[in-house]
Each structure stands twice: as structure tokens, then as C-alpha cells.
Protein backbone atom coordinates (compact mmCIF):
# COMPACT_ATOMS: atom_id res chain seq x y z
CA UNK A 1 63.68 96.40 94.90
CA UNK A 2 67.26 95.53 94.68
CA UNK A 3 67.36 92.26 92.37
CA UNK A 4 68.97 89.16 93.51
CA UNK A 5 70.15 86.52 91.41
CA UNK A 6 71.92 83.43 92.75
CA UNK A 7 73.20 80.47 91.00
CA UNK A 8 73.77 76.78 92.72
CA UNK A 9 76.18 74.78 90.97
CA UNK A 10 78.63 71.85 92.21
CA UNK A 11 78.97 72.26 95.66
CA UNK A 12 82.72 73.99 96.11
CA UNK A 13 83.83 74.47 100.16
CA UNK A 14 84.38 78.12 100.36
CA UNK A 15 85.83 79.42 104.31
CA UNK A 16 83.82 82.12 105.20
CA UNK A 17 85.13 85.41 106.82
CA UNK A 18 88.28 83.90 109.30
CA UNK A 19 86.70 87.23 111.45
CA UNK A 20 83.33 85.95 112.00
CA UNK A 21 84.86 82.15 111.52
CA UNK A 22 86.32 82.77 114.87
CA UNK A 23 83.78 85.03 116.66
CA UNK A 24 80.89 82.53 115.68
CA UNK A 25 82.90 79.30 115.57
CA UNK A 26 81.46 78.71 112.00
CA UNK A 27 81.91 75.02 110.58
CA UNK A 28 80.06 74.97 107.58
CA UNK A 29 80.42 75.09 103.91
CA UNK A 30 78.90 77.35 101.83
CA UNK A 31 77.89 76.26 98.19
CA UNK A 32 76.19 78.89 96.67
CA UNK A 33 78.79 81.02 94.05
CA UNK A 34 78.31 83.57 91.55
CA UNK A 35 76.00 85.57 93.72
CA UNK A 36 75.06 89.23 92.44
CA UNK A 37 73.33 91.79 93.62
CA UNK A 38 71.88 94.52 91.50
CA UNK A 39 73.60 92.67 88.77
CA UNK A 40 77.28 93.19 90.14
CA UNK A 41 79.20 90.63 91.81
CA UNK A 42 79.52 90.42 95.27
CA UNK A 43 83.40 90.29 94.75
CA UNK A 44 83.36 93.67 92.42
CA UNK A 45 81.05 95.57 95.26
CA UNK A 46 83.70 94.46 98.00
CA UNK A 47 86.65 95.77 95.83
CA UNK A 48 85.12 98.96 95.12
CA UNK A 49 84.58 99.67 98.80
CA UNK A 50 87.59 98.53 99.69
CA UNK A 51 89.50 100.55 97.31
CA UNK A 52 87.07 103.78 98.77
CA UNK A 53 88.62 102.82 102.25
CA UNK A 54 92.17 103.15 101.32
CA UNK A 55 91.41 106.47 98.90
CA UNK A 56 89.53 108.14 101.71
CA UNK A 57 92.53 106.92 104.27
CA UNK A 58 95.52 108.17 102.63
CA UNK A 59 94.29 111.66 101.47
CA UNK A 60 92.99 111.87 104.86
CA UNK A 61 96.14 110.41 106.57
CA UNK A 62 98.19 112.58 104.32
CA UNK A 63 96.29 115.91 105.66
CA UNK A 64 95.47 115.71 109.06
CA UNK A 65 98.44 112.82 110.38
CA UNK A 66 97.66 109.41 111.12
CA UNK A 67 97.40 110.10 114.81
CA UNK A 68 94.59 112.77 114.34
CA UNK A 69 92.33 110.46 112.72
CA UNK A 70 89.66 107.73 114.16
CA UNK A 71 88.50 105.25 112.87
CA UNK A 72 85.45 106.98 112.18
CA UNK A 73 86.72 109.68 110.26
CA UNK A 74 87.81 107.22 107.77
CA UNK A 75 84.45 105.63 107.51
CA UNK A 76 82.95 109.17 106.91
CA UNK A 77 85.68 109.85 104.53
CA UNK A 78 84.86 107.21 102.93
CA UNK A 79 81.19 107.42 103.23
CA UNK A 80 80.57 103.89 104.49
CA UNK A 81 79.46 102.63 107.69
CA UNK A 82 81.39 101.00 110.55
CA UNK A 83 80.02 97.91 109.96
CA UNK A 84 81.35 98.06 106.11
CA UNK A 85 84.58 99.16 107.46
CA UNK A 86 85.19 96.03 109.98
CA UNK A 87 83.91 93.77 106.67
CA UNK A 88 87.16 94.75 105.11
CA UNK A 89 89.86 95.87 108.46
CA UNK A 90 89.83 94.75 111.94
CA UNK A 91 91.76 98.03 113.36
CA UNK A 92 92.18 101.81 112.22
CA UNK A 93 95.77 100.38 111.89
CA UNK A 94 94.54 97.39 109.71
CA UNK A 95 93.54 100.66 106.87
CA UNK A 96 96.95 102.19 107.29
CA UNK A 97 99.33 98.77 106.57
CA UNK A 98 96.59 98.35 103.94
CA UNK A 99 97.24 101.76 102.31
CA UNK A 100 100.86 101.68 102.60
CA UNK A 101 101.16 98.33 100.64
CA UNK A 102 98.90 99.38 98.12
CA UNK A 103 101.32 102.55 97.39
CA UNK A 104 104.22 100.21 97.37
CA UNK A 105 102.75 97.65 95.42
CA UNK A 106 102.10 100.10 92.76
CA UNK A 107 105.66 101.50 92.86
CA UNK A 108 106.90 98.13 92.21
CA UNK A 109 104.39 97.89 89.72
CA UNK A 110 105.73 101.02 87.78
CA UNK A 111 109.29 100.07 88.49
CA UNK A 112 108.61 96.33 86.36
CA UNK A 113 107.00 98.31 83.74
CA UNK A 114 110.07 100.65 83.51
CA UNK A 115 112.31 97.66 83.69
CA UNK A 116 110.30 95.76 80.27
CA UNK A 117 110.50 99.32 78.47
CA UNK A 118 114.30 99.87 79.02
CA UNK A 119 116.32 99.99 75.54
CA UNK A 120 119.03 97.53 75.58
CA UNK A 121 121.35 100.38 74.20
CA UNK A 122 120.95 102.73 77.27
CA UNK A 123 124.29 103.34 79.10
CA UNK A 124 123.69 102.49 82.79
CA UNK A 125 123.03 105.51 84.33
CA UNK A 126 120.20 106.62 81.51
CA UNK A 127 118.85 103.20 82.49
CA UNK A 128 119.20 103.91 86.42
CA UNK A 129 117.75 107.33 85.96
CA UNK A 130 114.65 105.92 84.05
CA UNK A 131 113.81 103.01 86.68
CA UNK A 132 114.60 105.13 89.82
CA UNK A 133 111.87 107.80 87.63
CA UNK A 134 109.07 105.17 87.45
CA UNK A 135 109.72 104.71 91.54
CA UNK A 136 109.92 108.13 92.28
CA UNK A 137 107.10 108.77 89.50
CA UNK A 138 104.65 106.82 91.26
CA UNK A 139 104.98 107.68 94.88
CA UNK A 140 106.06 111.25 94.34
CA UNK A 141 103.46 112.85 91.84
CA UNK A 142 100.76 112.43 94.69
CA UNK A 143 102.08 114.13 97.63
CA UNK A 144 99.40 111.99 99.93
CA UNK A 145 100.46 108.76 98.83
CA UNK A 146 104.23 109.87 99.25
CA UNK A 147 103.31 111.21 102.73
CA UNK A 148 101.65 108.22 104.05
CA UNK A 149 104.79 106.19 102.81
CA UNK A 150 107.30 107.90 104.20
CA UNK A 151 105.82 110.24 107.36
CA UNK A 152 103.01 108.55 108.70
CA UNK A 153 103.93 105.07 108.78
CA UNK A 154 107.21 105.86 110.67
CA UNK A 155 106.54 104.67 114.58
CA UNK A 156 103.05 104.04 114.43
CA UNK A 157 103.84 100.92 116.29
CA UNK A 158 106.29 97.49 116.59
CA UNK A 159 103.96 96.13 114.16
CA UNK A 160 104.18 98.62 111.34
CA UNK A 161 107.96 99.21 112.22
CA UNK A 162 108.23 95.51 111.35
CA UNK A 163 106.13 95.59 108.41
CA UNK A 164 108.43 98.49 106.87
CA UNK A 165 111.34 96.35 107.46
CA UNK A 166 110.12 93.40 105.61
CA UNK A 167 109.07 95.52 103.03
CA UNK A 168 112.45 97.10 102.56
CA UNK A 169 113.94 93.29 102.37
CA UNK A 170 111.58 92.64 99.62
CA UNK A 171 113.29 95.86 97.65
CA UNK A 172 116.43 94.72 98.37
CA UNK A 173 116.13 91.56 96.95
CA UNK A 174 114.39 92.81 93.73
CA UNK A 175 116.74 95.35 92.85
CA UNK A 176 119.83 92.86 93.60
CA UNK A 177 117.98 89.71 91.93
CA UNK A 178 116.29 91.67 89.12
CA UNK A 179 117.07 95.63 88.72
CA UNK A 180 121.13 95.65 88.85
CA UNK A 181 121.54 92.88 86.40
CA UNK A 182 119.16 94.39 84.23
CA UNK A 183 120.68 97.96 84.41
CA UNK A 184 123.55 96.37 84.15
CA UNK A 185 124.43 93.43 82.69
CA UNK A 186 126.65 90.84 84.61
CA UNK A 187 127.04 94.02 87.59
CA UNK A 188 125.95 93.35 91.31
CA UNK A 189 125.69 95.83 94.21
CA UNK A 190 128.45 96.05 96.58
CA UNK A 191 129.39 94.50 99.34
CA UNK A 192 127.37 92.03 101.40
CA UNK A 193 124.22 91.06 100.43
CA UNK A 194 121.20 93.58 101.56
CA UNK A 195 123.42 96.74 102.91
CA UNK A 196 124.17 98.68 99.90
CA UNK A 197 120.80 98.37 98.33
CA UNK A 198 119.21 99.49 101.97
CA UNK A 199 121.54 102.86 101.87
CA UNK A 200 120.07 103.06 98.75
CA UNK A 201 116.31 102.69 100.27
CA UNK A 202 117.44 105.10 102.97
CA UNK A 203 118.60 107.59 100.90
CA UNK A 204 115.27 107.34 98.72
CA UNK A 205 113.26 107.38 102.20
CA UNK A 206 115.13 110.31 103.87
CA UNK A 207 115.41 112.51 100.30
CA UNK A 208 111.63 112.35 99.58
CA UNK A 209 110.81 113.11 103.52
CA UNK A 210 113.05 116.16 103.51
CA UNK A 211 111.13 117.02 99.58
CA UNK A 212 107.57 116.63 101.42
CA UNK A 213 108.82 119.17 103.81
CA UNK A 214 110.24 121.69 101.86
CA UNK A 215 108.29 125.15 100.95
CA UNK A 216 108.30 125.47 98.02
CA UNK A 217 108.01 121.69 97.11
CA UNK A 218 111.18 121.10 94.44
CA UNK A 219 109.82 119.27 91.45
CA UNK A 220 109.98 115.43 91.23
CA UNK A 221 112.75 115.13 88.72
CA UNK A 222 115.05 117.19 91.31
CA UNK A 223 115.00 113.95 93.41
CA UNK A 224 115.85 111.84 90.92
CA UNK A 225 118.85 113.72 89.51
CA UNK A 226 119.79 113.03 93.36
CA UNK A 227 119.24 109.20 93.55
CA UNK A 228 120.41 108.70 90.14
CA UNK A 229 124.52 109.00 91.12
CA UNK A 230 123.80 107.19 94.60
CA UNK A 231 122.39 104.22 92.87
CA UNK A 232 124.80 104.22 90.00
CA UNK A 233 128.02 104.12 92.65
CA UNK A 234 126.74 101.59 94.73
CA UNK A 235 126.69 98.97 91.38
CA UNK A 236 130.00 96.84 90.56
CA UNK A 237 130.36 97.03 86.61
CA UNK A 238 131.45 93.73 85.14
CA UNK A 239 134.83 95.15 84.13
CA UNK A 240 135.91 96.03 88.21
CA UNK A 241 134.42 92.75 89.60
């Protein structure tokens, strides 16, 4: 029998599911923490299937189209039940938002990493080419992940259309507030804020769509070599500002 062990201490108000908050019209508290089952926490089993839900949905996503796919052919992707499944989304399109900020989160992830490793020294364009790497790195060695991002998200609906464009803000403003005047030092992008660091985005978006399409597949450091000159023109160096 799967063990149990639960452990009552100070009572601490903890808002249950805001799902079943509303469908129930739940008004309690709940004051029992630390629960485990099997000796795992509760937390560490919801991760895990969490993370299975987003695996199974891009590399299924990725292969058959988002369109193609129900909701329970990412549950037996998965292999989890329905009922697991609306624990963690409350639409097919819930999964697919999900698994499209987890890619770019981890992009930006990769793209912080390659901004601490950077050598001081570097001229900007070895700098450029190494950050616009770690980007490209991330999304790019998986062809799933970089097909979800860039091909299957694209018109889904007003929602996700939305979503991209808030997400494209948010690069914007890191690479103005944070990339550029690391790259280099006392530069700035050109012209008004937002615009030149969206053609960048665009060009990143519409060069790794065309790469996803093309037979045979070019390797990843083809792209870069690309970007690399786009992104260096569209910085002001402190000596022309």
C-alpha cells in the first residue's frame, strides 16, 4: 500500500486549485503542509507530470501540427489520464502557451548564461555572435522545440497571437536594457525604442522558419553567421552616438 505521511503544523491559509475554487465555490483553508506520498512530495509528483505534459506536447506538436492533435493524444503521449491533464491545463491550448514559454524561458535562460560568460576583451561582434549562439543554441539543436516556437504557435488563435506579441516586448526590452550595453558598452539600438530590436526578432523568427523547412536542414551555426551582421548593424557604437 502506497504510504502516506502527513504533517500538521501552524495552521498557514493555502487557496486551493482557483479551477475547482470556482467550480465548487470553495471557502476554506487548508492547513495540512508537507504532505507526501510514497515518500515524494506532492509538489515534486505535480512537476514531474507536468513537465511529461509539455515533453509529450511539443515532440508531438512538432510531428504531427498542432491542429492534428486532441487533447487526448497528448494525454496518451504523455501517458496520463484526462483527469491528470485538466489538474495541470484547462484547454489543449492551455499545453501549447505552456510549451512555448517553457522553450522561451529556457532560451532566455541560455542567453543570461552567455551574457555572465562573455570576456570583457571580446570585440562586439565575437560577443554578438556568442549570445545570438546560446539563443539559437537552445531553440535550434531540437528541431521540435524550434518548430513549436516558430510554426505552430503562429495563428492558433487571438489569444496566442497576443501572447507572442508580449513575449517579443519582453525580448525587446532585455536585449535594449541588458544585451546591447553589455555587448557593447555605452551602445544602444537604433532608432525608437522597440523597432530595431523587433526586426531583429523577425529576422531570427523568419530565418529559423525558412531553416526548419529546408531539405537538407543547414547546420545551426549557418544561422547564426546570418543573425550575427543583422544584430551587429542595428547597434549605435559609443563613438557614432
Amino acid at each position: 500500500m502506497t504510504s502516506i505521511t502527513t504533517t500538521v503544523t501552524t495552521p498557514i491559509p493555502v487557496v486551493p486549485d482557483e479551477r475547482c475554487a470556482r467550480r465548487w465555490g470553495y471557502r476554506g483553508w487548508v492547513t495540512i503542509v508537507g504532505r507526501q506520498y510514497g515518500g515524494r512530495a506532492v509538489a515534486e509528483r505535480k512537476a514531474e507530470r507536468r513537465l511529461r505534459f509539455l515533453e509529450a506536447a511539443t515532440r508531438l506538436f512538432a510531428e504531427r501540427g498542432y491542429t492534428d492533435c486532441s487533447l487526448a493524444d497528448v494525454c496518451a503521449a504523455a501517458g496520463l489520464s484526462k483527469r491528470q491533464f485538466y489538474e495541470e491545463f484547462e484547454t489543449r491550448e492551455d499545453v501549447l502557451v505552456a510549451a512555448y514559454d517553457r522553450i522561451q524561458d529556457e532560451a532566455a535562460a541560455a542567453v543570461v548564461a552567455g551574457l555572465s560568460d562573455l570576456d570583457p576583451r571580446m570585440d562586439p561582434h565575437a560577443a554578438m555572435h556568442a549570445i545570438i549562439s546560446a539563443y539559437v543554441g537552445s531553440i535550434g539543436a531540437d528541431p521540435y522545440r524550434a518548430k513549436v516556437a516558430f510554426i505552430e504557435v503562429v495563428g492558433v488563435s487571438e489569444r496566442m497571437e497576443q501572447h507572442r506579441r508580449e513575449r517579443r516586448h519582453a525580448w525587446s526590452a532585455v536585449i535594449e536594457s541588458t544585451v546591447v550595453p553589455i555587448v557593447v558598452p555605452g551602445g544602444r539600438v537604433r532608432g525608437a525604442p522597440g523597432l530595431a530590436s523587433t526586426a531583429l526578432i523577425g529576422a531570427i523568427n523568419g530565418l529559423t522558419q525558412e531553416w526548419l523547412l529546408a531539405r537538407p536542414r543547414p547546420p545551426v551555426d549557418a544561422l547564426v553567421e546570418l543573425l550575427v551582421p543583422v544584430a551587429v548593424a542595428l547597434v549605435e557604437s559609443p563613438d557614432r552616438i
